[in-house]
Each structure stands twice: as structure tokens, then as C-alpha cells.
N, C-alpha and C. Protein backbone atom coordinates (compact mmCIF):
# COMPACT_ATOMS: atom_id res chain seq x y z
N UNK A 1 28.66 57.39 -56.62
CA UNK A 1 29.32 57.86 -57.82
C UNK A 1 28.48 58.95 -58.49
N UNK A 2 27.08 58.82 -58.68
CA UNK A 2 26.31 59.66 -58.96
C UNK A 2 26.37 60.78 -58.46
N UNK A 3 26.24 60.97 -57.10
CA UNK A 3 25.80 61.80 -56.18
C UNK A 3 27.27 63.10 -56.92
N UNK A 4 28.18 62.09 -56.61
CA UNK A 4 29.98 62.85 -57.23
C UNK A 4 29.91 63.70 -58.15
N UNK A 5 29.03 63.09 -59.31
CA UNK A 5 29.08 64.21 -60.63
C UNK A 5 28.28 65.12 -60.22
N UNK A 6 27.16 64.77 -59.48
CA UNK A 6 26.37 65.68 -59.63
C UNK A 6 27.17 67.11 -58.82
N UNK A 7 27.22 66.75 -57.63
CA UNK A 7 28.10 67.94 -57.35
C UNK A 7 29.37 68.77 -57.42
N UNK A 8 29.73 67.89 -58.42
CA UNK A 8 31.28 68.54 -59.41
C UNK A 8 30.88 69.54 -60.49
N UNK A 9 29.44 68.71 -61.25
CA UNK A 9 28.54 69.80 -62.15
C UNK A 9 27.79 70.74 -61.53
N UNK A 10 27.38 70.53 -60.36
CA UNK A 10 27.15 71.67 -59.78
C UNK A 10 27.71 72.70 -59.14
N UNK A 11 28.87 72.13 -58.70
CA UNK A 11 30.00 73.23 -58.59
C UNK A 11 30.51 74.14 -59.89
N UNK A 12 30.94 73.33 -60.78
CA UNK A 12 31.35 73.83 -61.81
C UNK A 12 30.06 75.16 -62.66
N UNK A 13 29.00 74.58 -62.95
CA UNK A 13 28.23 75.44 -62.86
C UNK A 13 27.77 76.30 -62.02
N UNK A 14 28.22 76.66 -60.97
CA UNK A 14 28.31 77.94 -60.11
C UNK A 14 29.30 78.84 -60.12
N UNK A 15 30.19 77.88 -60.67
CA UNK A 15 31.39 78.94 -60.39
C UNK A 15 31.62 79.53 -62.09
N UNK A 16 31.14 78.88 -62.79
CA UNK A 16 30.26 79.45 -64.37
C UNK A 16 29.82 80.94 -64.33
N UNK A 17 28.64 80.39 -63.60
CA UNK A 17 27.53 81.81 -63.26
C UNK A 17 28.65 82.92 -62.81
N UNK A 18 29.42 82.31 -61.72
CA UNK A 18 29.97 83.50 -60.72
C UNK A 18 30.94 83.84 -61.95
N UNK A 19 31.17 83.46 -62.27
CA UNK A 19 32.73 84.36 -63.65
C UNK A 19 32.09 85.16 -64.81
N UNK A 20 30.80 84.45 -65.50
CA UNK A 20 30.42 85.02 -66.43
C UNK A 20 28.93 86.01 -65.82
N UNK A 21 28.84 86.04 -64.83
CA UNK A 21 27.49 86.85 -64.53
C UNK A 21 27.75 88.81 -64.30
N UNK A 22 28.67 88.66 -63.56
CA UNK A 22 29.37 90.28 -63.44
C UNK A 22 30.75 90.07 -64.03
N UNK A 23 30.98 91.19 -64.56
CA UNK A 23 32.48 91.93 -65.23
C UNK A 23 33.25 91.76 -63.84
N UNK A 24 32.98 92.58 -63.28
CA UNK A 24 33.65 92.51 -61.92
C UNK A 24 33.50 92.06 -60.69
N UNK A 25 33.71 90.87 -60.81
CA UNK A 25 33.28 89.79 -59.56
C UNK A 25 35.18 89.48 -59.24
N UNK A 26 35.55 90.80 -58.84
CA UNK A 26 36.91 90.46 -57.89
C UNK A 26 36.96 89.59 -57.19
N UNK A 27 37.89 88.75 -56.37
CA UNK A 27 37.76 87.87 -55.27
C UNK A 27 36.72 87.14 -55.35
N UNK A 28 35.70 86.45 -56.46
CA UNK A 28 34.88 85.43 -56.35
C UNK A 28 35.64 84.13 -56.18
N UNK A 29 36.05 84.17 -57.80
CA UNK A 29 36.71 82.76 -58.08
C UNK A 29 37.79 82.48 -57.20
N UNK A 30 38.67 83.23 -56.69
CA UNK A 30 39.87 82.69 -55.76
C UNK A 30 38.65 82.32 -54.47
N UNK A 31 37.78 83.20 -53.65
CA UNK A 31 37.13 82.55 -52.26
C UNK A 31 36.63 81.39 -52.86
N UNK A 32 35.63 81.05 -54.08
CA UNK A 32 35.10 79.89 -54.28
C UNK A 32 36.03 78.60 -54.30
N UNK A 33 37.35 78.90 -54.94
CA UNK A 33 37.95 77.55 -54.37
C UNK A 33 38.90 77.38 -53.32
N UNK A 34 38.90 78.48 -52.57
CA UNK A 34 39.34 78.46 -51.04
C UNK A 34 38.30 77.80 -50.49
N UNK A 35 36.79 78.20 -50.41
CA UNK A 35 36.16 77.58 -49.77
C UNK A 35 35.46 76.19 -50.00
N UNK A 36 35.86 75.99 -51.46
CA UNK A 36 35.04 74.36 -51.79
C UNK A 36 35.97 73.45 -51.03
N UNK A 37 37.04 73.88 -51.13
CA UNK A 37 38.43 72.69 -50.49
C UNK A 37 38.20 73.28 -48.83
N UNK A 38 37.43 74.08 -48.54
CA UNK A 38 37.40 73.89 -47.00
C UNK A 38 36.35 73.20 -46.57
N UNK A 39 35.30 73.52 -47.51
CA UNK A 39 33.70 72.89 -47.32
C UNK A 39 33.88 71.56 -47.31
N UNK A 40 34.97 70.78 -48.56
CA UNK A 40 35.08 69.85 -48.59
C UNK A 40 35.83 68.72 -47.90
N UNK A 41 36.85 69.20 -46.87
CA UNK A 41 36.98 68.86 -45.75
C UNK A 41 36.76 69.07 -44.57
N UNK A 42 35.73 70.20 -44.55
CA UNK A 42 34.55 69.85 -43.30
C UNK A 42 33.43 69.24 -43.60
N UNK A 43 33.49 68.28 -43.77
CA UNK A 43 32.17 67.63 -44.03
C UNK A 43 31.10 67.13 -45.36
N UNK A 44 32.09 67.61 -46.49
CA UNK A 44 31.69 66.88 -48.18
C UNK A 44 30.79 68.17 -48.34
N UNK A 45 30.76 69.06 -48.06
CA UNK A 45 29.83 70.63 -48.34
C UNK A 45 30.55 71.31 -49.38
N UNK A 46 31.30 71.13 -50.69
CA UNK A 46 32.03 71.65 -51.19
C UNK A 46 31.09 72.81 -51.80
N UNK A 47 30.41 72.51 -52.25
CA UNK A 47 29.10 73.39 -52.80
C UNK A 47 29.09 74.77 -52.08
N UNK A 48 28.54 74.43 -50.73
CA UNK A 48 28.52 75.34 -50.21
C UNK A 48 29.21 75.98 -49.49
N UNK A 49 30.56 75.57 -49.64
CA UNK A 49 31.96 76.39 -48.80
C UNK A 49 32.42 77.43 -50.59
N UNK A 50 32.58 76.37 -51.96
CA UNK A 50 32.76 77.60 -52.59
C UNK A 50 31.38 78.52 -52.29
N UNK A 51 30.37 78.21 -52.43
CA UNK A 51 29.30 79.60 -52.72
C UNK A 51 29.42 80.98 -51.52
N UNK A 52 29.75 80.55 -50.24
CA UNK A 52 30.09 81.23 -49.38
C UNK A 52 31.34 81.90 -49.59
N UNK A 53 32.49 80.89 -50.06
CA UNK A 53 34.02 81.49 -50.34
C UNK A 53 33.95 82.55 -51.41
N UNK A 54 32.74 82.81 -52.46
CA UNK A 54 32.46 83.57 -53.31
C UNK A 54 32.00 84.76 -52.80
N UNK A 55 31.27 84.98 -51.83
CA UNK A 55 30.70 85.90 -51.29
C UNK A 55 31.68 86.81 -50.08
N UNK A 56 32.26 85.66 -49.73
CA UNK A 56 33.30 86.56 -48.85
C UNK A 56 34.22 86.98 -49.41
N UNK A 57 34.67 86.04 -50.47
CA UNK A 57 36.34 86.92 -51.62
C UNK A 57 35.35 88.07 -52.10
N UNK A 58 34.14 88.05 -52.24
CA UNK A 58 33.54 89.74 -52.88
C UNK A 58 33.93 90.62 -52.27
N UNK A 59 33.26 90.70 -51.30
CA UNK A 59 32.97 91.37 -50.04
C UNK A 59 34.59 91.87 -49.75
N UNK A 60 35.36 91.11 -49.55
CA UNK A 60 36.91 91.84 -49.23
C UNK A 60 37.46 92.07 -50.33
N UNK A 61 37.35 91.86 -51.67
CA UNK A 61 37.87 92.54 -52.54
C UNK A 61 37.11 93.81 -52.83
N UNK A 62 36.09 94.15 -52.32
CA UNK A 62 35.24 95.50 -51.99
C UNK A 62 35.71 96.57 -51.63
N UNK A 63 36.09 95.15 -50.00
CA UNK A 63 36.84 96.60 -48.94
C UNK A 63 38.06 96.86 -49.50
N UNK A 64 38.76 96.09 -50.54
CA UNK A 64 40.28 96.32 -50.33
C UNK A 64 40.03 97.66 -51.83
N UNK A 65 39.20 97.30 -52.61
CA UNK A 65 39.19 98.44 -53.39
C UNK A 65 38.50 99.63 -52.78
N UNK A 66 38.08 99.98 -51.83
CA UNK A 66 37.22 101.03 -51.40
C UNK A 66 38.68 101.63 -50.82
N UNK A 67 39.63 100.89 -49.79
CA UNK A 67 40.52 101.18 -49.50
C UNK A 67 41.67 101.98 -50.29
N UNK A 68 41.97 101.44 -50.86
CA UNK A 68 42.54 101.73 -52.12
C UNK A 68 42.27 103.09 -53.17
N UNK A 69 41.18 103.68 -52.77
CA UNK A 69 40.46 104.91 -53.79
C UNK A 69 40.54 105.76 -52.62
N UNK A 70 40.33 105.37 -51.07
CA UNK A 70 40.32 106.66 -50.12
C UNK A 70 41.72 106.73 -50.38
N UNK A 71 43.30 106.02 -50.36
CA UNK A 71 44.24 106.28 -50.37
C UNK A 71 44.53 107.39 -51.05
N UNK A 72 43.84 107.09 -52.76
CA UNK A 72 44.74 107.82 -53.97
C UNK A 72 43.57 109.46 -53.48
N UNK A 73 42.71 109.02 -53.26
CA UNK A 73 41.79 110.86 -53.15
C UNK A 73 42.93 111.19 -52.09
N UNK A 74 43.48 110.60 -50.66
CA UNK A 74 44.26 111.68 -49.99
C UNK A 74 45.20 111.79 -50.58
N UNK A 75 45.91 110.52 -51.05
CA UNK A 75 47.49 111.61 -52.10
C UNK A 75 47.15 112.42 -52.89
N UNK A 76 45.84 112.92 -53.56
CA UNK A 76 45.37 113.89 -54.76
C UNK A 76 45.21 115.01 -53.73
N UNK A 77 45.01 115.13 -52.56
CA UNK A 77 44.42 115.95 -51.84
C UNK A 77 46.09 116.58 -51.13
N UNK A 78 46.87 115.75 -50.69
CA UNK A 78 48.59 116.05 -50.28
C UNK A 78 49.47 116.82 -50.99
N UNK A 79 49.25 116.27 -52.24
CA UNK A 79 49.79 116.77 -53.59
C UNK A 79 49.37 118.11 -53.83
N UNK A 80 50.10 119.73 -53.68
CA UNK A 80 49.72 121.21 -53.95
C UNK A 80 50.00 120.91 -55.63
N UNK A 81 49.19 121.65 -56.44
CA UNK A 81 49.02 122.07 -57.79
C UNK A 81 50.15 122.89 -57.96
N UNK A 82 50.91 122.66 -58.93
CA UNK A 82 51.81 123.39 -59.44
C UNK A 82 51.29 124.46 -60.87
């Protein structure tokens, strides 16, 4: 029972840090609880499936905004000045 809180408060306080630490931590909070509920049925790792699920929702909300800015520079670039 112990062991339970402890890692519910420790989840919860990670995923704290991860919301209030950067302005823009896109895709943290959705990978962190994609991955606590995967961590947590592989094996009671909830901890460390969100902390990983945090790092990977970064990471592709990265690419999908990097994506997203080469788009609009080539439509700025398609687009002749009137």
C-alpha cells in the first residue's frame, strides 16, 4: 500500500515538474500518460513509461512543429508579391 502512494506521488510530481518547468513542453503531458498506462502494464514501471512517454511526446511534437514552419516558409516562398 505504501509502496502505491509513493509512486502515484511520484508520478504526480513529475508530471508537476514536466507542466510547470517549460512554457512549451508540447507533447509531454499527453506521452507521459500514454506511457505510465503502458509502463504500467508492462510490468508496474508506471514511473518510468510516463518519464520516457514525456520525452518522446517532446521529441515528436518537435518534429511535427519543425515540420510545420518548413511548410509555411515554402508557401511564403510559392506565393509571388503582389
Amino acid at each position: 500500500m505504501k509502496a502505491g502512494l509513493t509512486r502515484i506521488a511520484l508520478l504526480a510530481t513529475t508530471l508537476l515538474i514536466a507542466t510547470t518547468g517549460a512554457a512549451n513542453a508540447a507533447g509531454c503531458l499527453k506521452g507521459a500518460v500514454v506511457g505510465g498506462v503502458a509502463g504500467h502494464y508492462a510490468g508496474h514501471h508506471a514511473v518510468v513509461g510516463a518519464v520516457g512517454g514525456c520525452v518522446v511526446g517532446r521529441h515528436l511534437a518537435k518534429q511535427h512543429a519543425q515540420q510545420q514552419a518548413e511548410e509555411r516558409a515554402a508557401q511564403r516562398q510559392a506565393v509571388p508579391a503582389q
